[in-house]
C-alpha atoms as a PDB file:
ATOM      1  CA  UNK A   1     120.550 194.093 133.114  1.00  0.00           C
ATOM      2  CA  UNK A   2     119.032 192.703 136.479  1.00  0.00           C
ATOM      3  CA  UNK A   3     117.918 195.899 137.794  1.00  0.00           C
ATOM      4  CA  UNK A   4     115.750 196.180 133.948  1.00  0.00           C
ATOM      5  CA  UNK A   5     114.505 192.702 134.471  1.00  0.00           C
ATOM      6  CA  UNK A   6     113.259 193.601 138.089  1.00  0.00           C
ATOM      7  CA  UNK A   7     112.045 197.046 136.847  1.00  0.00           C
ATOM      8  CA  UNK A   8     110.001 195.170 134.481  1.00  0.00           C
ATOM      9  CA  UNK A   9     109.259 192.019 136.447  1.00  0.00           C
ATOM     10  CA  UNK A  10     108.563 193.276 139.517  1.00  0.00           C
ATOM     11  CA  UNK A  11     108.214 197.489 139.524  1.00  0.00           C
ATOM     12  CA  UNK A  12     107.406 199.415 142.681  1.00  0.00           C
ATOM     13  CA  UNK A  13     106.345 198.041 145.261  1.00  0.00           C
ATOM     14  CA  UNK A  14     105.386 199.221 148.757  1.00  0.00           C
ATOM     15  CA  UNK A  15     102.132 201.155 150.659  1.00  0.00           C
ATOM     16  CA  UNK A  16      99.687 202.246 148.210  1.00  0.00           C
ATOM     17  CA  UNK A  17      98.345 205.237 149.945  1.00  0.00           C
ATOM     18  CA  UNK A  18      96.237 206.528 147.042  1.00  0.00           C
ATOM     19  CA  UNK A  19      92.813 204.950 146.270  1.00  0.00           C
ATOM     20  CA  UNK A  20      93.499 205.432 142.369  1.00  0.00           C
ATOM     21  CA  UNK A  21      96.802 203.044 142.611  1.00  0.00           C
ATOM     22  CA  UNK A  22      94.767 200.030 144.358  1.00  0.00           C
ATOM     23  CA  UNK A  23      94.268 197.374 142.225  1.00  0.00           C
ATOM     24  CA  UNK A  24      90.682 196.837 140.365  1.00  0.00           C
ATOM     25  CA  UNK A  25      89.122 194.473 142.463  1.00  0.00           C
ATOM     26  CA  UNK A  26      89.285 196.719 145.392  1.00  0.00           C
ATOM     27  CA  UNK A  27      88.442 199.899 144.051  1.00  0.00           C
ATOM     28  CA  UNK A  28      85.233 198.050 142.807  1.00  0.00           C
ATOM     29  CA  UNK A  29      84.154 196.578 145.805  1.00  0.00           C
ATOM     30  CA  UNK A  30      84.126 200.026 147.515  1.00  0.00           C
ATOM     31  CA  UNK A  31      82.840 201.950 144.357  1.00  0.00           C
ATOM     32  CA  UNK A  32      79.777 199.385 144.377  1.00  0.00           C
ATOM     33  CA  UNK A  33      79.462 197.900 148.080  1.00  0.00           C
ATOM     34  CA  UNK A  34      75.795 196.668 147.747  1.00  0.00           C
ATOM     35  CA  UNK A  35      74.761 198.098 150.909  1.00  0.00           C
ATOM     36  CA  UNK A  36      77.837 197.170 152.691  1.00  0.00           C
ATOM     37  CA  UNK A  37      79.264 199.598 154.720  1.00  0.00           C
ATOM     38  CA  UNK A  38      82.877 199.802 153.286  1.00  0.00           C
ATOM     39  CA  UNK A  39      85.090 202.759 154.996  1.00  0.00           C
ATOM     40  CA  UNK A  40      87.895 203.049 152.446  1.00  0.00           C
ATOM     41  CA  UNK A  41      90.037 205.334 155.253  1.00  0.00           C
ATOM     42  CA  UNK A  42      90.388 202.315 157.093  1.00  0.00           C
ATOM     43  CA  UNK A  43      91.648 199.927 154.427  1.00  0.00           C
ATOM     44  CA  UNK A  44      95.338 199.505 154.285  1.00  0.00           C
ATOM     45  CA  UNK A  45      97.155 198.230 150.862  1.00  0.00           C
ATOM     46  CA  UNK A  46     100.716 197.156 149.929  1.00  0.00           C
ATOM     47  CA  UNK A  47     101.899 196.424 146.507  1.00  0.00           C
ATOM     48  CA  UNK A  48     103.962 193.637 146.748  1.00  0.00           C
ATOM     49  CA  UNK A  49     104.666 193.550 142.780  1.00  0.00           C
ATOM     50  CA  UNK A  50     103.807 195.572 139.432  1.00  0.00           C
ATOM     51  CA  UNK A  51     104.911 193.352 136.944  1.00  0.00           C
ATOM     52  CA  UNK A  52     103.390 190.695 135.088  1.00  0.00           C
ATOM     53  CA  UNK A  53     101.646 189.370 137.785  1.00  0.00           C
ATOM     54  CA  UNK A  54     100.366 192.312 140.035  1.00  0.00           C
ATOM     55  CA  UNK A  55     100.177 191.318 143.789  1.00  0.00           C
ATOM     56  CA  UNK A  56      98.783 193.022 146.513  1.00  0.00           C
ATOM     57  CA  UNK A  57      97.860 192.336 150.191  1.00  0.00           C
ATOM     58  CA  UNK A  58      95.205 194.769 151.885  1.00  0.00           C
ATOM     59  CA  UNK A  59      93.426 194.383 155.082  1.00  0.00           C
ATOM     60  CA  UNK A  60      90.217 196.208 155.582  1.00  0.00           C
ATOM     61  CA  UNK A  61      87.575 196.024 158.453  1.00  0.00           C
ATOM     62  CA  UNK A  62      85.100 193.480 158.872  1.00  0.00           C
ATOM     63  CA  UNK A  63      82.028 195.559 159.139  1.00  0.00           C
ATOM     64  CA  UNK A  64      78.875 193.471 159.238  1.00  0.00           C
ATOM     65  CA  UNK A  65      77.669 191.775 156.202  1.00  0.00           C
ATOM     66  CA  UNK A  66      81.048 192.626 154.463  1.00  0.00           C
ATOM     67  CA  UNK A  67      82.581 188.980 154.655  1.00  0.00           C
ATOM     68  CA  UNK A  68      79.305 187.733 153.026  1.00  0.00           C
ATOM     69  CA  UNK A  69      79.600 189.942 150.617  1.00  0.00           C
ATOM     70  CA  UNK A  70      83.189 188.533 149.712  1.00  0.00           C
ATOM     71  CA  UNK A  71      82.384 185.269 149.919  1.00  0.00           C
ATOM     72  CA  UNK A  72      79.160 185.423 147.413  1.00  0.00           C
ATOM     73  CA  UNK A  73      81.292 188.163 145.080  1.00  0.00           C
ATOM     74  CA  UNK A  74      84.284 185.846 144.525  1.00  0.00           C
ATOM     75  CA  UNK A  75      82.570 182.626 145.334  1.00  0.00           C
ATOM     76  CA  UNK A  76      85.269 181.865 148.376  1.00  0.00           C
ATOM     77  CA  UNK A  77      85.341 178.476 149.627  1.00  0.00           C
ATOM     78  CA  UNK A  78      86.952 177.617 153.451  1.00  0.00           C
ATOM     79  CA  UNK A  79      90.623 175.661 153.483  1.00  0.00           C
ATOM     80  CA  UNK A  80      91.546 174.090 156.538  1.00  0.00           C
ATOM     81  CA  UNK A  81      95.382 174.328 155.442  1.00  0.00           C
ATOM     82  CA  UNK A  82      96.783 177.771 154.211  1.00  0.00           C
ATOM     83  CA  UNK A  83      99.975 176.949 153.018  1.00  0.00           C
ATOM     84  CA  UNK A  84     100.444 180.378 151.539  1.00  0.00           C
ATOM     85  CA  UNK A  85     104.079 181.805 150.981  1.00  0.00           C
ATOM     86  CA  UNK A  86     102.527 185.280 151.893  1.00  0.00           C
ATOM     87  CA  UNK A  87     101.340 183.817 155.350  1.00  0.00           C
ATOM     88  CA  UNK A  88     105.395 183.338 156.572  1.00  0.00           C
ATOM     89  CA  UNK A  89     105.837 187.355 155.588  1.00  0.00           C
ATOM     90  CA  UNK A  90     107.100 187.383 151.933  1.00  0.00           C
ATOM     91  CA  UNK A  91     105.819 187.238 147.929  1.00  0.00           C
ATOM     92  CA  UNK A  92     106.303 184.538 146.546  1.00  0.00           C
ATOM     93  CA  UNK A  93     106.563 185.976 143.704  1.00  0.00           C
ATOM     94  CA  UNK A  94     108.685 188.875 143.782  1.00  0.00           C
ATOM     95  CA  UNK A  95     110.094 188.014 147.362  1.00  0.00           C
ATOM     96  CA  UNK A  96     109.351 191.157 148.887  1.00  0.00           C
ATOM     97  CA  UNK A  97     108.686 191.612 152.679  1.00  0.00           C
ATOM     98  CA  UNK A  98     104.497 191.916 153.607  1.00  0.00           C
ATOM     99  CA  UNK A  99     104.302 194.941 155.584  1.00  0.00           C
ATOM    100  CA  UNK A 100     103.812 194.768 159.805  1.00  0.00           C
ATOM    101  CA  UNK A 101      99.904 195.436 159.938  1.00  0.00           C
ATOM    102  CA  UNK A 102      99.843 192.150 157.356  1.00  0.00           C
ATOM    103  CA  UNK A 103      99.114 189.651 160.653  1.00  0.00           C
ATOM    104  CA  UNK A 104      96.735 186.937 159.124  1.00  0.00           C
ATOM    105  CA  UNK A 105      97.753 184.094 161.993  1.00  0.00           C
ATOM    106  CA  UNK A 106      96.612 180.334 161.621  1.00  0.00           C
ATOM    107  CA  UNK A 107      94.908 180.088 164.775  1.00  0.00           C
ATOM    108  CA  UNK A 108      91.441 179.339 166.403  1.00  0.00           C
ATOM    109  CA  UNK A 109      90.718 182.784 165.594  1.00  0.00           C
ATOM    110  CA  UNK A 110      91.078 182.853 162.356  1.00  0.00           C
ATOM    111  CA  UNK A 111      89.207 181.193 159.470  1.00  0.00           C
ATOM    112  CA  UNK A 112      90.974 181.147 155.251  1.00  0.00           C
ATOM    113  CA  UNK A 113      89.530 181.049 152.076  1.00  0.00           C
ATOM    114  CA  UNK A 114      90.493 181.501 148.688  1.00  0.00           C
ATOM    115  CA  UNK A 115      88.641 181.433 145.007  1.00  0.00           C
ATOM    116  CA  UNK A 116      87.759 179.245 142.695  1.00  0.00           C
ATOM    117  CA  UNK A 117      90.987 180.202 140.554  1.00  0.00           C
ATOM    118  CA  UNK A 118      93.388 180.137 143.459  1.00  0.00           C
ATOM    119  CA  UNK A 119      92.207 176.174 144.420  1.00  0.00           C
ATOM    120  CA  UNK A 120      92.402 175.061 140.274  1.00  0.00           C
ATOM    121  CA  UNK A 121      95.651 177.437 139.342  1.00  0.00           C
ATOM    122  CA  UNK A 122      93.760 178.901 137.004  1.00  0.00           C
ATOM    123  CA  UNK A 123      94.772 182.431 135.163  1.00  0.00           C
ATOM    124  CA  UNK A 124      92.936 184.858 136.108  1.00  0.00           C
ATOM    125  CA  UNK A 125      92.177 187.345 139.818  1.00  0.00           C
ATOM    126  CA  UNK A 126      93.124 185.158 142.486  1.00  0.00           C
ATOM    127  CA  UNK A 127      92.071 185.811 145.974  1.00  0.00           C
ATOM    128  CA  UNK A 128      92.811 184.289 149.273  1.00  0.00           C
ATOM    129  CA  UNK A 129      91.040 185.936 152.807  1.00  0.00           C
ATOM    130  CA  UNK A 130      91.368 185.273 156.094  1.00  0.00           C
ATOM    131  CA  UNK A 131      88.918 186.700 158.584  1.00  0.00           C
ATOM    132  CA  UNK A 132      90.529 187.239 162.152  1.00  0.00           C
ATOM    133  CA  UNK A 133      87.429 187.131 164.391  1.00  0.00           C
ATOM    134  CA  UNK A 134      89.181 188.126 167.525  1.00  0.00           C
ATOM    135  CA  UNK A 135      90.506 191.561 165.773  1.00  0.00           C
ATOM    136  CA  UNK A 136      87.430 191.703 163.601  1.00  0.00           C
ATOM    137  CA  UNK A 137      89.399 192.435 160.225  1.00  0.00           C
ATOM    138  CA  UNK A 138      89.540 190.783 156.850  1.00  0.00           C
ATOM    139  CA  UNK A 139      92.773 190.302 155.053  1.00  0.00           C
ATOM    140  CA  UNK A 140      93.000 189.833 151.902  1.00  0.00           C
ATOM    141  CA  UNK A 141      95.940 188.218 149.211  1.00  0.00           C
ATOM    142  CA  UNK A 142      95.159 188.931 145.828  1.00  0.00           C
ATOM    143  CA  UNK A 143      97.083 188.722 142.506  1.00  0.00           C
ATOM    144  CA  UNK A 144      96.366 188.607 138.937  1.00  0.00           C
ATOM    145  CA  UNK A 145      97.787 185.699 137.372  1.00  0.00           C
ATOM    146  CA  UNK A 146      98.420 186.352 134.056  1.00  0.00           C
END
């Protein structure tokens, strides 16, 4: 009976190495960048749960004008305090592990943001980025809350 409920809750989980398993949001901002260079071989993606609630991490690089493209597409706003579960290495919600290239620190380097939905708890795509200037990449937590 658990391993149903976790089928169903949580489902596979792990790298998602094919471009047709990412989730929506992604495969739309690379099928219509907007004159952003986006080079989908070097975006990396982990499913960290199927279920209900699909939750993924990628992190992709931060080629110029892409972070200004983020920000404007899902109207990011800067935090000053990422207290995000997925920052200390595991979902929240299904409690699996973030891969090792997952490396979002909170440091000088690094500047978060997250969506208008993420900062009211709102249903809907949820997405919180940090952009690492020192390694020049953009992570990137996203779930749909359902």
């Amino acid at each position: 009976m658990t391993s149903f409920f976790r089928a169903m809750l949580v489902g596979n989980t792990g790298p998602v190495p094919s471009r047709d398993d990412w989730p929506d949001p992604l495969k739309s901002l690379v099928d219509e960048p907007n004159g952003v260079t986006i080079a989908p071989s070097t975006i990396q993606v982990h499913c960290l749960c199927q279920g209900w609630d699909p939750e993924f991490v990628w992190r992709m690089d931060a080629t110029p004008g892409l972070f200004e493209h983020l920000k404007d597409r899902w109207k990011l706003t800067r935090i000053s305090n990422p207290n995000w579960p997925v920052l200390k290495g595991r979902s929240r919600l299904s409690g699996v592990e973030t891969p090792p290239w997952w490396s979002p620190r909170d440091d000088d380097d690094t500047t978060f943001f997250a969506c208008p939905q993420t900062l009211a708890g709102e249903k809907d795509n949820r997405f919180q980025v940090a952009l690492d200037k020192k390694q020049n990449t953009i992570f990137v937590h996203y779930w749909f809350n359902f």
